[in-house]
Protein backbone atom coordinates (compact mmCIF):
# COMPACT_ATOMS: atom_id res chain seq x y z
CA UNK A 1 30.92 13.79 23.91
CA UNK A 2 32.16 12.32 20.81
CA UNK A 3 33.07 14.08 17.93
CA UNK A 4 32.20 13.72 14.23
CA UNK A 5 33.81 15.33 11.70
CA UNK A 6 32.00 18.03 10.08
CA UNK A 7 32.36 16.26 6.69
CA UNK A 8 30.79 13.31 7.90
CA UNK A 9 28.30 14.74 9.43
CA UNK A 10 27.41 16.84 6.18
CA UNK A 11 28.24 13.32 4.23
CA UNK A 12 25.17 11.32 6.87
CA UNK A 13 22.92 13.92 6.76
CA UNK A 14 22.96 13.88 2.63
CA UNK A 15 22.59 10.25 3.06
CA UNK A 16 19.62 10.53 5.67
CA UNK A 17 17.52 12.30 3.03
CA UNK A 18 18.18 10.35 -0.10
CA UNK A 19 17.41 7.17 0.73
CA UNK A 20 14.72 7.37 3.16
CA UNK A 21 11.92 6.28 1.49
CA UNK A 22 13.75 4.63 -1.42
CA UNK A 23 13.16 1.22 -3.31
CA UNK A 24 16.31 -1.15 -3.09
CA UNK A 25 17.19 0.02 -7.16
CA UNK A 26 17.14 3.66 -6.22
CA UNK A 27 19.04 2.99 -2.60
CA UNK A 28 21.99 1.32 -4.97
CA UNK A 29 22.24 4.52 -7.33
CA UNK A 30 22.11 6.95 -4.20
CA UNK A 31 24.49 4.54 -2.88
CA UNK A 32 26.63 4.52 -5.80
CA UNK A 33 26.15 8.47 -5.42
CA UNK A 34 27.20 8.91 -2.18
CA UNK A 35 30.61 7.26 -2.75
CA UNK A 36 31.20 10.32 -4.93
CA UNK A 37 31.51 12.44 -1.78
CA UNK A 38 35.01 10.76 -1.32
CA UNK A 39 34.89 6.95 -0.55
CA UNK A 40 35.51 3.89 -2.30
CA UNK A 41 35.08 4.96 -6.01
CA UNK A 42 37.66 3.33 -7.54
CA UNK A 43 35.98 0.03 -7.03
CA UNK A 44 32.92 0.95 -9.50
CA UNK A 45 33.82 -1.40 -12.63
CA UNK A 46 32.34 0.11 -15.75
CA UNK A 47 31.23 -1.77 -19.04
CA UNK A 48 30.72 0.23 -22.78
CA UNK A 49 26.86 -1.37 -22.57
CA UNK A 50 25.93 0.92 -25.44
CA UNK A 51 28.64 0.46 -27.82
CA UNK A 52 27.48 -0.83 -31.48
CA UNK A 53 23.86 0.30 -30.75
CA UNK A 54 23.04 1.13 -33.92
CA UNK A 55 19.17 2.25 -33.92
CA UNK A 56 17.76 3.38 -30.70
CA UNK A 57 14.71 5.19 -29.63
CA UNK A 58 14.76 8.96 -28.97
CA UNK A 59 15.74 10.41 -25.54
CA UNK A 60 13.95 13.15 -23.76
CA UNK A 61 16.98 15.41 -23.07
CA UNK A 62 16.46 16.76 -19.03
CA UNK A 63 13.52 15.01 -18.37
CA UNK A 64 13.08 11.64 -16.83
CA UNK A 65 15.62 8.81 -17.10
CA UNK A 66 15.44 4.88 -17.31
CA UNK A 67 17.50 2.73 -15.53
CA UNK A 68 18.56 -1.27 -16.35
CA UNK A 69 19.38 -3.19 -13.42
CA UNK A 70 20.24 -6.62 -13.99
CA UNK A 71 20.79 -9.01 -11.43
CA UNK A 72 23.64 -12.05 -12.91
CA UNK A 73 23.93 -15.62 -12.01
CA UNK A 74 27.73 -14.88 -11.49
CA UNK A 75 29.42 -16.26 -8.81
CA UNK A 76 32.71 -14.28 -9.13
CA UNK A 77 32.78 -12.47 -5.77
CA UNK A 78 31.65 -15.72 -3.76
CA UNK A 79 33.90 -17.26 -1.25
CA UNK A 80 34.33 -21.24 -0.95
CA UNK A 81 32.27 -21.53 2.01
CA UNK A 82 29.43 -19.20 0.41
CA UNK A 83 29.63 -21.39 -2.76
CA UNK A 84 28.67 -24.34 -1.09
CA UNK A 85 26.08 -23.05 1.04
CA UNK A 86 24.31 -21.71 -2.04
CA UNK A 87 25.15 -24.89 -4.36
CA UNK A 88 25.65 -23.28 -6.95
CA UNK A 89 28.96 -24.83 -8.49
CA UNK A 90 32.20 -23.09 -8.69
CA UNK A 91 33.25 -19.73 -10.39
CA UNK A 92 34.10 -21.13 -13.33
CA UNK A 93 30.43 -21.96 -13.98
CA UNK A 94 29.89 -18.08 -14.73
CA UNK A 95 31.32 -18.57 -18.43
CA UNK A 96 27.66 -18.91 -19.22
CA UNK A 97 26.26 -16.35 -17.17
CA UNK A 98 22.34 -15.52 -17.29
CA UNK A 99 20.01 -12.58 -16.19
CA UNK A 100 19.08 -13.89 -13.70
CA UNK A 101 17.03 -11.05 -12.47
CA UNK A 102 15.76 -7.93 -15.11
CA UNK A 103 14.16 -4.54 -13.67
CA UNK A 104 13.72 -1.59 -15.34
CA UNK A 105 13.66 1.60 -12.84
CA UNK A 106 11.67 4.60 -14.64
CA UNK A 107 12.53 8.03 -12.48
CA UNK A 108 9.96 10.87 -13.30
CA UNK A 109 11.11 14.09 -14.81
CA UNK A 110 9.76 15.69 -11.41
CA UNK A 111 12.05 13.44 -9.68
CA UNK A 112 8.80 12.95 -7.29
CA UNK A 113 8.24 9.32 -8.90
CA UNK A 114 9.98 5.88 -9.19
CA UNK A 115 8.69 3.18 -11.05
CA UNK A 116 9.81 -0.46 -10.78
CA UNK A 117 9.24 -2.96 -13.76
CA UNK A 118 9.80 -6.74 -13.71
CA UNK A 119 10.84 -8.09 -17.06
CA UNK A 120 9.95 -12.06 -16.53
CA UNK A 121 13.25 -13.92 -17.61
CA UNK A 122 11.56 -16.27 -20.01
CA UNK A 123 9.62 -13.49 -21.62
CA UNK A 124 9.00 -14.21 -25.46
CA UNK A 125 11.78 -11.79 -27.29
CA UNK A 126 11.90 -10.38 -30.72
CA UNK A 127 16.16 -10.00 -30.84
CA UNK A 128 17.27 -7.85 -33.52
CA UNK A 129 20.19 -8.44 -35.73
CA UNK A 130 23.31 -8.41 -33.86
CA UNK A 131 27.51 -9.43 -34.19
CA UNK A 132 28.94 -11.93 -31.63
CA UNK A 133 32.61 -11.19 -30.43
CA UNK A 134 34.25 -13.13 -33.20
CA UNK A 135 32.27 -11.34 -35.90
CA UNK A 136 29.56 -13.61 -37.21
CA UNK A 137 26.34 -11.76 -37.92
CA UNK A 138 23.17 -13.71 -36.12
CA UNK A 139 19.54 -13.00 -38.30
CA UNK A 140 16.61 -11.61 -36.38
CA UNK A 141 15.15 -14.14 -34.19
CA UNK A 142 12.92 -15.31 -31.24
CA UNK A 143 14.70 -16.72 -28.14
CA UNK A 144 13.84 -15.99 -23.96
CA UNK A 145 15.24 -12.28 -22.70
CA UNK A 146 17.07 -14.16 -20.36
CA UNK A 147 19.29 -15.72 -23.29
CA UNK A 148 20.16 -12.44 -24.84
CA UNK A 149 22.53 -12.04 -22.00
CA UNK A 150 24.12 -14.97 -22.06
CA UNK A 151 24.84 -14.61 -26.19
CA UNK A 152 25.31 -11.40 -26.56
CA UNK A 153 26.19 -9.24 -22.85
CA UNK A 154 24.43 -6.65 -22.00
CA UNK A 155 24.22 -4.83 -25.15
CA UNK A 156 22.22 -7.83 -27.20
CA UNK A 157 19.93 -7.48 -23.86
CA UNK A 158 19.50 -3.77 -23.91
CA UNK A 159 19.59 -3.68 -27.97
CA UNK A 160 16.35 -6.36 -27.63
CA UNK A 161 14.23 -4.36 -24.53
CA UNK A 162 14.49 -1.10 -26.44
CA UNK A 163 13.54 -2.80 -29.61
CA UNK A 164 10.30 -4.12 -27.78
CA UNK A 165 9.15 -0.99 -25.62
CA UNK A 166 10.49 2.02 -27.70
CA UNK A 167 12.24 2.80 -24.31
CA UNK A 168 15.64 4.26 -24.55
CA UNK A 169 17.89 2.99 -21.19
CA UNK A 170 19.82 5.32 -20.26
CA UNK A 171 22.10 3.91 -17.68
CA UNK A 172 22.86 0.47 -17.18
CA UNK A 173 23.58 -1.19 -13.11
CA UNK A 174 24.65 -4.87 -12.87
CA UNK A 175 24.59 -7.05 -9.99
CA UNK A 176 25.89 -10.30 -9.15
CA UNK A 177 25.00 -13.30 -6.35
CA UNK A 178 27.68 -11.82 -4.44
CA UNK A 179 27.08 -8.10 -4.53
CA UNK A 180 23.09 -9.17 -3.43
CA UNK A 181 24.78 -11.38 -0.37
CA UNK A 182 26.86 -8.98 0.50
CA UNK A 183 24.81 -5.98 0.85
CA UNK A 184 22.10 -8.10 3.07
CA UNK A 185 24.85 -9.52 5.14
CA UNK A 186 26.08 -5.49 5.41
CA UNK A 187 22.43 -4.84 6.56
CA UNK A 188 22.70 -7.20 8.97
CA UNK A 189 19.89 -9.28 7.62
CA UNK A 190 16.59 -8.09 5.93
CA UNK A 191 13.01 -9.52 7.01
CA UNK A 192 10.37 -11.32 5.23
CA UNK A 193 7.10 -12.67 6.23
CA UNK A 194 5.72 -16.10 4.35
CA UNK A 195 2.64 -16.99 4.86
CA UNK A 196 3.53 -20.43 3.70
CA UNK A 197 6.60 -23.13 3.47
CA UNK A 198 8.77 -22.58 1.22
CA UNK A 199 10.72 -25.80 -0.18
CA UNK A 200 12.24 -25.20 -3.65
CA UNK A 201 15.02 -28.07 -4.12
CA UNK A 202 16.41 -26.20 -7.00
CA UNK A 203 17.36 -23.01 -4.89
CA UNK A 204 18.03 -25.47 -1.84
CA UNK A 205 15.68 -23.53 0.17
CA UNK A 206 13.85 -24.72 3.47
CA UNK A 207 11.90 -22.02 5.62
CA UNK A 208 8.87 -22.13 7.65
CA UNK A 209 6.23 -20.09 7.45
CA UNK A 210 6.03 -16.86 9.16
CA UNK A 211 8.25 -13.74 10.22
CA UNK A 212 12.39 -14.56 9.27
CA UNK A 213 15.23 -12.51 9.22
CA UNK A 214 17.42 -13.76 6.15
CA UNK A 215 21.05 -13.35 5.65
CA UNK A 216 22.74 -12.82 2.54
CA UNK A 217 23.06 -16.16 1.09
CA UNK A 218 19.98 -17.02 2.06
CA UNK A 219 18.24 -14.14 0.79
CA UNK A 220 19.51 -15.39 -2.36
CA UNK A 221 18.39 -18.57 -2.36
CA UNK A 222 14.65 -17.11 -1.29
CA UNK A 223 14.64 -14.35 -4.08
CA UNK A 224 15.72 -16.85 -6.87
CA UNK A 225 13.05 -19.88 -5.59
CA UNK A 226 10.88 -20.70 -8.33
CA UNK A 227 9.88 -24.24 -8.30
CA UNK A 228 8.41 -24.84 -4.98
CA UNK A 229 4.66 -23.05 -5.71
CA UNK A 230 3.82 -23.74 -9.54
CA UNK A 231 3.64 -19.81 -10.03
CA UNK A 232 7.64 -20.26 -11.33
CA UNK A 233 9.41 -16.79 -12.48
CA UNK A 234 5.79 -15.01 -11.69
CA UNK A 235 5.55 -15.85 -8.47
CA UNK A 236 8.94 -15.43 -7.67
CA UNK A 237 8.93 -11.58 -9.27
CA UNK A 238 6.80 -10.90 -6.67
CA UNK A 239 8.49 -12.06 -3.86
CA UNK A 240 11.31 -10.15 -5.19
CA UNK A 241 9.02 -6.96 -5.20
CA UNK A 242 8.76 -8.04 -1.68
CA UNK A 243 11.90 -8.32 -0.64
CA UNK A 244 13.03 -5.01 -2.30
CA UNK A 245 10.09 -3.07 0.09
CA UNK A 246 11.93 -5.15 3.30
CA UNK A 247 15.65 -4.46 1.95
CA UNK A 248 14.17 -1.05 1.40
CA UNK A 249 13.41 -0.51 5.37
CA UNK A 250 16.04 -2.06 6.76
CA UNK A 251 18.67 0.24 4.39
CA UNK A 252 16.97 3.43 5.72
CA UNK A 253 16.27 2.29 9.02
CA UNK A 254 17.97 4.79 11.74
CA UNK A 255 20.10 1.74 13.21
CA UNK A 256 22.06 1.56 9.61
CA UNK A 257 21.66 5.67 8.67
CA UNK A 258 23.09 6.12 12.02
CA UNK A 259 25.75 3.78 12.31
CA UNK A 260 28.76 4.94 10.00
CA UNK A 261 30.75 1.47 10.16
CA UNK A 262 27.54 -0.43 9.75
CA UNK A 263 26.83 2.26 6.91
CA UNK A 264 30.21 2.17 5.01
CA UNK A 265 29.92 -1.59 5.11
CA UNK A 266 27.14 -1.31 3.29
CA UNK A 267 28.19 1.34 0.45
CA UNK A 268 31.48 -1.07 0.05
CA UNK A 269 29.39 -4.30 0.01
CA UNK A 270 27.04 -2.13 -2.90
CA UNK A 271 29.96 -0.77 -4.93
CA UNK A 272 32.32 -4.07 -4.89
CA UNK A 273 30.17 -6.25 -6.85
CA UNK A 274 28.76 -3.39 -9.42
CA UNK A 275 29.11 -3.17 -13.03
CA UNK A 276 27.78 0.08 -14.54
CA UNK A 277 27.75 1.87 -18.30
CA UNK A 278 30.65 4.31 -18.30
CA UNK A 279 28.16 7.31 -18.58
CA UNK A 280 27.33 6.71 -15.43
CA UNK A 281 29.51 9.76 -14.11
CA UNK A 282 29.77 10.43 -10.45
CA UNK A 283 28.69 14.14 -10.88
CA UNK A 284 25.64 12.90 -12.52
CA UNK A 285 25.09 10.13 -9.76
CA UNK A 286 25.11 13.09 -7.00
CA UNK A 287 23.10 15.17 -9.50
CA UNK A 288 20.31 12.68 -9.01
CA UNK A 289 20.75 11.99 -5.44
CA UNK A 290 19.71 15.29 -4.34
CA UNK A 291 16.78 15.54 -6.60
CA UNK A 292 15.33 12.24 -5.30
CA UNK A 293 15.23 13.90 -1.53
CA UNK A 294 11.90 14.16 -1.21
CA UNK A 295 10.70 10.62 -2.78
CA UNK A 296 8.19 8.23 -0.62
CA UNK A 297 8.17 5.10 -0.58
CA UNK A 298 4.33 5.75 -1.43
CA UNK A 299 5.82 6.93 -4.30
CA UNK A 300 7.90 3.67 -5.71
CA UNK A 301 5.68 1.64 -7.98
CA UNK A 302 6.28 -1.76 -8.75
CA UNK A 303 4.85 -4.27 -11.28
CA UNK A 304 5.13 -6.53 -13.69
CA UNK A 305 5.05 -6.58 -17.58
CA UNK A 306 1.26 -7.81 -18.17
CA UNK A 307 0.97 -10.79 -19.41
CA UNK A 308 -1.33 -12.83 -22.25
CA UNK A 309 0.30 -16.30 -21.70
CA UNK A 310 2.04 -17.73 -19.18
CA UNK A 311 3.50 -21.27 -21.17
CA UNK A 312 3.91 -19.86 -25.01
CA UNK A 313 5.47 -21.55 -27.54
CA UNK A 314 6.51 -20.27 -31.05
CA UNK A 315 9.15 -20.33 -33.68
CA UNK A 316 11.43 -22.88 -31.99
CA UNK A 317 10.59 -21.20 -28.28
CA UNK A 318 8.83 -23.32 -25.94
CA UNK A 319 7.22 -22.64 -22.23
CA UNK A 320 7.61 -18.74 -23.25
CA UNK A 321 5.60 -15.96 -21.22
CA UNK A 322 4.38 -13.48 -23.71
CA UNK A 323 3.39 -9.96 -23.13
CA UNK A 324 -0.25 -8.91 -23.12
CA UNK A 325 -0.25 -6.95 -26.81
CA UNK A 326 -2.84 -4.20 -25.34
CA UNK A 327 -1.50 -3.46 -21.72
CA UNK A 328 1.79 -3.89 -22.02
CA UNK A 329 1.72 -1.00 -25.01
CA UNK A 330 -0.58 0.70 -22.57
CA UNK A 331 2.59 0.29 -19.62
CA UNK A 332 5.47 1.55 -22.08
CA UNK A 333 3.75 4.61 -23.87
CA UNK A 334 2.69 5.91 -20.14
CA UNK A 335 6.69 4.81 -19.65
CA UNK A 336 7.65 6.83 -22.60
CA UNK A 337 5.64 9.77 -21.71
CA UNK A 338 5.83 9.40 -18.15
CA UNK A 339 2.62 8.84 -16.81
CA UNK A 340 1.86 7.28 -13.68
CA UNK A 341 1.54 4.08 -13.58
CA UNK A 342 -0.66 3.82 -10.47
CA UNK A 343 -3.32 6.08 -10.16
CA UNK A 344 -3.62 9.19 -8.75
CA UNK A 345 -5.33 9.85 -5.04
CA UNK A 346 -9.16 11.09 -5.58
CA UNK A 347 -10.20 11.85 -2.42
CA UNK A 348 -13.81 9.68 -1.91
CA UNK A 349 -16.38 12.48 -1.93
CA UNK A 350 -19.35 12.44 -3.23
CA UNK A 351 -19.38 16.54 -3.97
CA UNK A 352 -18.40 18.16 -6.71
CA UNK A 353 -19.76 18.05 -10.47
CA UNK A 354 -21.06 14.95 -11.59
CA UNK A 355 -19.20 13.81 -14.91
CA UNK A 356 -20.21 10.32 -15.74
CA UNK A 357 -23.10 9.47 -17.57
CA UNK A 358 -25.75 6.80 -16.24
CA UNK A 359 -24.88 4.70 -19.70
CA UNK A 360 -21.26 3.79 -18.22
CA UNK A 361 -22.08 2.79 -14.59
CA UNK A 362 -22.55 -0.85 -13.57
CA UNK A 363 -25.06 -1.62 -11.21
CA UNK A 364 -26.26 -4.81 -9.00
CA UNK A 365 -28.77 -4.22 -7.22
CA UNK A 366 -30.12 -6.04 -4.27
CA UNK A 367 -33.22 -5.96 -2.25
CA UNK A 368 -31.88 -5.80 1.84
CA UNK A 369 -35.59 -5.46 3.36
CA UNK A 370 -38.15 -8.35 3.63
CA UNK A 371 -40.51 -6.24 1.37
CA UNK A 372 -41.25 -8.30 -1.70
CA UNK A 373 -40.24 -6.42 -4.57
CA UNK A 374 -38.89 -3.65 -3.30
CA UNK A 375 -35.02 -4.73 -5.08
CA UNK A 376 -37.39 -5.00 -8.66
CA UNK A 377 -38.99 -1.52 -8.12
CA UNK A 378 -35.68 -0.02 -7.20
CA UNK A 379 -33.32 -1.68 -10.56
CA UNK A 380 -36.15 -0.56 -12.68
CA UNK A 381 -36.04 2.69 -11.71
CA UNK A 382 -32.26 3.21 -12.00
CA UNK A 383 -32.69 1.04 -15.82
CA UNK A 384 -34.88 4.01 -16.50
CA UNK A 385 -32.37 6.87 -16.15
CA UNK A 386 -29.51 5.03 -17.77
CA UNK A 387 -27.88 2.68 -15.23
CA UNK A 388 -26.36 -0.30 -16.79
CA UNK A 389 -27.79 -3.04 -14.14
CA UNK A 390 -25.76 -6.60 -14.50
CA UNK A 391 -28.41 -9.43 -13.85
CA UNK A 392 -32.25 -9.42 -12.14
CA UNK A 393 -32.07 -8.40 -8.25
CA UNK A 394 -30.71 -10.45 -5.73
CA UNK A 395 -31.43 -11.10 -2.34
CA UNK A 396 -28.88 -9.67 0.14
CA UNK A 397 -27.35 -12.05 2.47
CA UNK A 398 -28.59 -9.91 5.44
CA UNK A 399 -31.15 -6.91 6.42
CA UNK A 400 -30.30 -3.27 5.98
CA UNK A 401 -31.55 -0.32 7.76
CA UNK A 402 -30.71 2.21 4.92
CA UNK A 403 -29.97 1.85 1.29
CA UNK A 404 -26.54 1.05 0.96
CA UNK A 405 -23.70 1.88 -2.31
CA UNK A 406 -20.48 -0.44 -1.86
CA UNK A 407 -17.66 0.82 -3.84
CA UNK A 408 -14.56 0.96 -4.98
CA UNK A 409 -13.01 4.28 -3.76
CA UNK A 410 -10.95 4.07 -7.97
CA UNK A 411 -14.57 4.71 -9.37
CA UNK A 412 -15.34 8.12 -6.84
CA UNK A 413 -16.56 9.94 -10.30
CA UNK A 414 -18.96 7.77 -11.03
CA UNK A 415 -20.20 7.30 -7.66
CA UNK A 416 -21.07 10.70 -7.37
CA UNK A 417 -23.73 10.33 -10.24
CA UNK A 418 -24.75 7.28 -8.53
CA UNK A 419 -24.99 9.22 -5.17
CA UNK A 420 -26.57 11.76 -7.08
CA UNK A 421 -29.85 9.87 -7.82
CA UNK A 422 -29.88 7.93 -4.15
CA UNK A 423 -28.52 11.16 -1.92
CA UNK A 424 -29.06 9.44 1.14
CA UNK A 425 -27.54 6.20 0.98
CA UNK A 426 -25.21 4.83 2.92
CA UNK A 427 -21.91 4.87 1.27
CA UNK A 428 -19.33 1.65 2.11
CA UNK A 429 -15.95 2.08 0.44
CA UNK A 430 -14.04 -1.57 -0.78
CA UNK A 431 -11.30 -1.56 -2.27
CA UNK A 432 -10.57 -3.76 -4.93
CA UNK A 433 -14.39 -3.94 -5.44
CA UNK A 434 -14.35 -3.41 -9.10
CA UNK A 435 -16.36 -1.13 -11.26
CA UNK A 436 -19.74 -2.30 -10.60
CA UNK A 437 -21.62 -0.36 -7.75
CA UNK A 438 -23.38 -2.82 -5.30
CA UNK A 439 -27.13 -1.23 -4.05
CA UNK A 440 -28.09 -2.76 -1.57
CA UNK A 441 -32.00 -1.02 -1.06
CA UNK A 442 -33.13 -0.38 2.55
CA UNK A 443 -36.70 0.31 3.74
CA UNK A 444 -36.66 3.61 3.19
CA UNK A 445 -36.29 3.14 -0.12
CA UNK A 446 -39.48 5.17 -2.14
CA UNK A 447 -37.67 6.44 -5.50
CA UNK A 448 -34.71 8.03 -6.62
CA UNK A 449 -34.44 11.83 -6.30
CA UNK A 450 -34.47 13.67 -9.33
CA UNK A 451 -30.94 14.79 -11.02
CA UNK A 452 -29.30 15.82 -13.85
CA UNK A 453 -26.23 13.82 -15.30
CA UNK A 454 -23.88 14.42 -18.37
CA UNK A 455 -24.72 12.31 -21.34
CA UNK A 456 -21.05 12.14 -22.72
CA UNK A 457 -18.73 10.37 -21.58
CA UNK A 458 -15.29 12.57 -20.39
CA UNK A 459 -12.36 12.33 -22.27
CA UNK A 460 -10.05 9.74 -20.20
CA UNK A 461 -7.34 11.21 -17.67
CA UNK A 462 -4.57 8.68 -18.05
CA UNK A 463 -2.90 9.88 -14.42
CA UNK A 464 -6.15 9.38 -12.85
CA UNK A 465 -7.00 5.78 -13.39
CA UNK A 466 -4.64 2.40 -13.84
CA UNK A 467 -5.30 -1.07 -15.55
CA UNK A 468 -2.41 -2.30 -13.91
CA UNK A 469 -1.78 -4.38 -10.55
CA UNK A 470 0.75 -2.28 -8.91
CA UNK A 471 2.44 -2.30 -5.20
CA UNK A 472 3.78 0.22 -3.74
CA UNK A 473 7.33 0.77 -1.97
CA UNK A 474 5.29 0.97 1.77
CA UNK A 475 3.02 -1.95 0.87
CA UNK A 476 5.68 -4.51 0.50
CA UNK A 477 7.39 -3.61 3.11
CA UNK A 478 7.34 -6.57 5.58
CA UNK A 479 5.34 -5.11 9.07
C-alpha cells in the first residue's frame, strides 16, 4: 500500500471539492488558492492595477466580488520552438502588447453563482482622462477596449470598463500565450468538437472537423482564430466559451484530481505565467476557495456583452462593435445588484394560480383536423377572452388527435392561463420556442372551458426570466 501524507491528502481532498464543477476563470483563482496551502507561491507576480484610480464606483463590502481576467498577446514565457510553431514573432514583439482576450467573472454574494462575461476586444470605448508613464495628460476619447491596454496597462483598461458598467473590479488576473499553453499542455490536452473546418491563416490554424484533442499551442491558435468564418471576435468569443466548458472537465476530471504530479504540473503551469493586483492576498484566495465548494457547473453562466452593431464607426473609430444601449444596462445593473443572469428553473406545471392576463399572451392558432373552420371558430373564441392571436389560422402541416399547446417551458406562467381555458390539451414543451403559444386544435375541439384570469399584469421578477443568450458551464462542455 502506498502512503500519502496526511497533508496531502487533506491538501487533494480541498482541491477535489473546489474545482469540481468550476469554469476555467474560477479553476485559476482556486488554483491560485490552493498554492496558499504551501506550494509554489513565490512565483505569483503582482501588479498595483488600481493605483491612480481616481473615481470609481462603490463596492458592496462582504457581498459578491468581480473579477478581471485578461488574457495578453505576450509571448514572454514562450520557448523558441513554441514561438515558431505559433508564428507569432519573437519576445520582443510584446513591447506592444494587446488584450487579447477580456472576461469579467461576477461571483454571487451566496457564493452559489458564477457568471462569465465576454468583453469583445474591438468594443466601442468611452476612455476617461488618464496620464501616460512620462506624464502627459490624454483628453477623454473613443478608441477599441482592446487599445486601452496597450496605452495605458491595465489600469487605463480597468479605469475605462468601470467607467462604462458602474462595475467596481475588485481583483485583477492576467494571463499570457504561455501561461494558456502551458496549463493545456499540464492537462495533457483539452477536447473540442467542430462541427466544421477550421482554416484561419492569421492564427495558422488547420483542423478538420469533428472530435480533437488540442495541445497547448494549438489550443492557442484555435481560441484566438477569427478570420476563417466571417463571425471575427464574435464568433471566436464563443468558441472560447467553449473551450473554457472542455478545459473546465478535463481540470476536474478524476485522472488530473487524482494524479498529484499531473496535478502540481498544472498549479505550476497556472501560477508561472500569472500577473495579479497585489490585493489579491493568499488568505483571501483560500477564503474564497472554500466558499465556492458547492458551485455546479450548472451554475457558471457565460455570455456576451449584447450587442447593437457589429461594424460601428464613430469619432475617428472604425469597424467598432457597440453595445446594445438597453440590454447591456439591463446585464450590468443585474451585475451590480447581482441578479441572475440566466433564469431561474420553473418547474413546467400547469397548477398553481394563474397570474397572467389573456392581454399579454401570444397566440397562433392552427386548425389540425380536416373540419373546415374549426381553426376560425377556435382563434375567435380565444380573441374573445383576451388572447393576443398573431395572424388568421393556419393549416397545420399534419392531423392531430387532440388539441395541442407547444411551448416554451421560459413562459410556464402564462401557459397555465392558456391551459386554463383549453384544460385538456395536449401540452408539447420546445425550448427556444419563443413567447408565442402554438394551438394546434384537434377534433375534439367544442369551446373553451370557462375560467377566470387576472387582468393586471404582475410586477416583473428579474431572477425569474432572462433577455439574454446565455450557456452554461455543463452545456459547453465538449461530450
Amino acid at each position: 500500500m502506498t502512503y500519502t501524507h496526511p497533508a496531502r491528502r487533506r491538501r487533494g481532498a480541498i482541491w477535489f471539492r473546489i474545482t469540481t464543477g468550476l469554469s476555467i476563470g474560477v479553476v485559476l483563482l482556486a488554483t491560485i488558492a490552493w498554492a496558499g496551502y504551501g506550494h509554489v507561491t513565490s512565483s505569483i507576480r503582482h501588479t498595483n492595477v488600481f493605483a491612480g484610480l481616481k473615481v470609481r464606483p462603490d463596492r458592496a463590502a462582504g457581498s459578491s466580488v468581480n473579477y478581471l481576467l485578461v488574457g495578453s498577446d505576450s509571448r514572454v514565457g514562450l520557448s523558441k520552438a513554441e514561438l515558431f510553431k505559433l508564428r507569432v514573432g519573437s519576445i520582443k514583439t510584446a513591447a506592444g502588447q494587446r488584450s487579447d482576450t477580456i472576461i469579467m467573472i461576477h461571483i454571487s454574494k451566496a457564493r452559489d453563482k458564477a457568471t462569465i462575461i465576454s468583453i469583445p476586444r474591438d468594443t466601442f470605448a468611452s476612455v476617461p482622462q488618464w496620464t501616460d508613464s512620462k506624464g502627459v495628460v490624454h483628453t477623454p476619447s473613443h478608441r477599441k477596449i482592446n487599445e486601452t491596454f496597450g496605452l495605458g496597462g491595465a489600469p487605463l483598461l480597468i479605469s475605462t470598463i468601470e467607467g462604462m458598467t458602474n462595475i467596481r473590479i475588485d481583483h485583477y488576473v492576467e494571463v499570457n500565450f504561455a501561461g494558456f499553453a502551458h496549463m493545456v499542455d499540464a492537462l495533457g490536452g483539452v477536447t473540442v468538437c467542430l462541427n466544421r473546418a477550421i482554416h484561419d491563416n492569421k492564427s495558422h490554424l488547420d483542423i478538420t472537423a469533428g472530435k480533437h484533442k488540442l495541445d497547448g499551442i494549438t489550443a492557442v491558435k484555435y481560441v484566438r482564430a477569427r478570420y476563417f468564418d466571417g463571425t471575427g471576435d464574435l464568433g471566436r468569443m464563443h468558441r472560447q466559451q467553449k473551450f473554457i466548458g472542455s478545459m473546465l472537465n478535463a481540470a476536474t476530471s478524476s485522472g488530473t484530481l487524482l494524479n498529484p504530479i499531473k496535478l502540481l504540473s498544472f498549479v505550476n503551469a497556472a501560477l508561472s505565467t500569472v500577473t495579479t493586483d497585489p490585493n489579491l492576498k493568499r488568505d483571501d484566495l483560500i477564503t474564497l476557495a472554500s466558499q465556492l465548494k458547492s458551485l455546479s457547473a450548472s451554475s457558471v453562466h457565460m455570455l456576451t456583452v449584447p450587442l447593437s452593431s457589429v461594424n460601428y464607426s464613430a469619432d475617428g473609430v472604425f469597424g467598432a462593435v457597440l453595445w446594445d444601449p438597453s440590454l447591456s444596462a439591463e446585464l450590468w445593473r443585474r451585475i451590480r445588484l447581482d441578479i441572475p443572469v440566466a433564469p431561474t428553473k420553473v418547474p413546467a406545471s400547469t397548477t398553481g394560480a394563474l397570474t397572467m392576463p389573456p392581454s399579454i399572451i401570444d397566440i397562433a392558432v392552427q386548425n389540425g383536423t380536416k373540419i373546415n373552420g374549426l381553426g376560425a371558430k377556435a382563434a375567435a373564441d380565444l380573441i374573445k377572452v383576451g388572447f393576443v392571436a398573431l395572424g388568421p389560422p393556419t393549416t397545420a402541416p399534419a392531423i392531430v388527435t387532440k388539441t395541442t399547446i407547444t411551448y416554451d417551458p421560459a413562459y410556464v406562467a402564462s401557459l397555465r392561463t392558456l391551459h386554463a381555458a383549453l384544460p385538456g390539451s395536449l401540452l408539447v414543451a420546445k425550448k427556444g420556442h419563443g413567447k408565442t403559444f402554438t394551438v394546434t386544435v384537434g377534433p375534439e375541439y367544442k369551446g373553451l372551458t370557462i375560467f377566470t384570469a387576472p387582468t393586471t399584469t404582475p410586477k416583473p421578477t428579474p431572477s425569474a426570466t432572462s433577455p439574454f443568450a446565455v450557456q452554461t458551464g455543463t452545456d459547453a462542455i465538449c461530450k
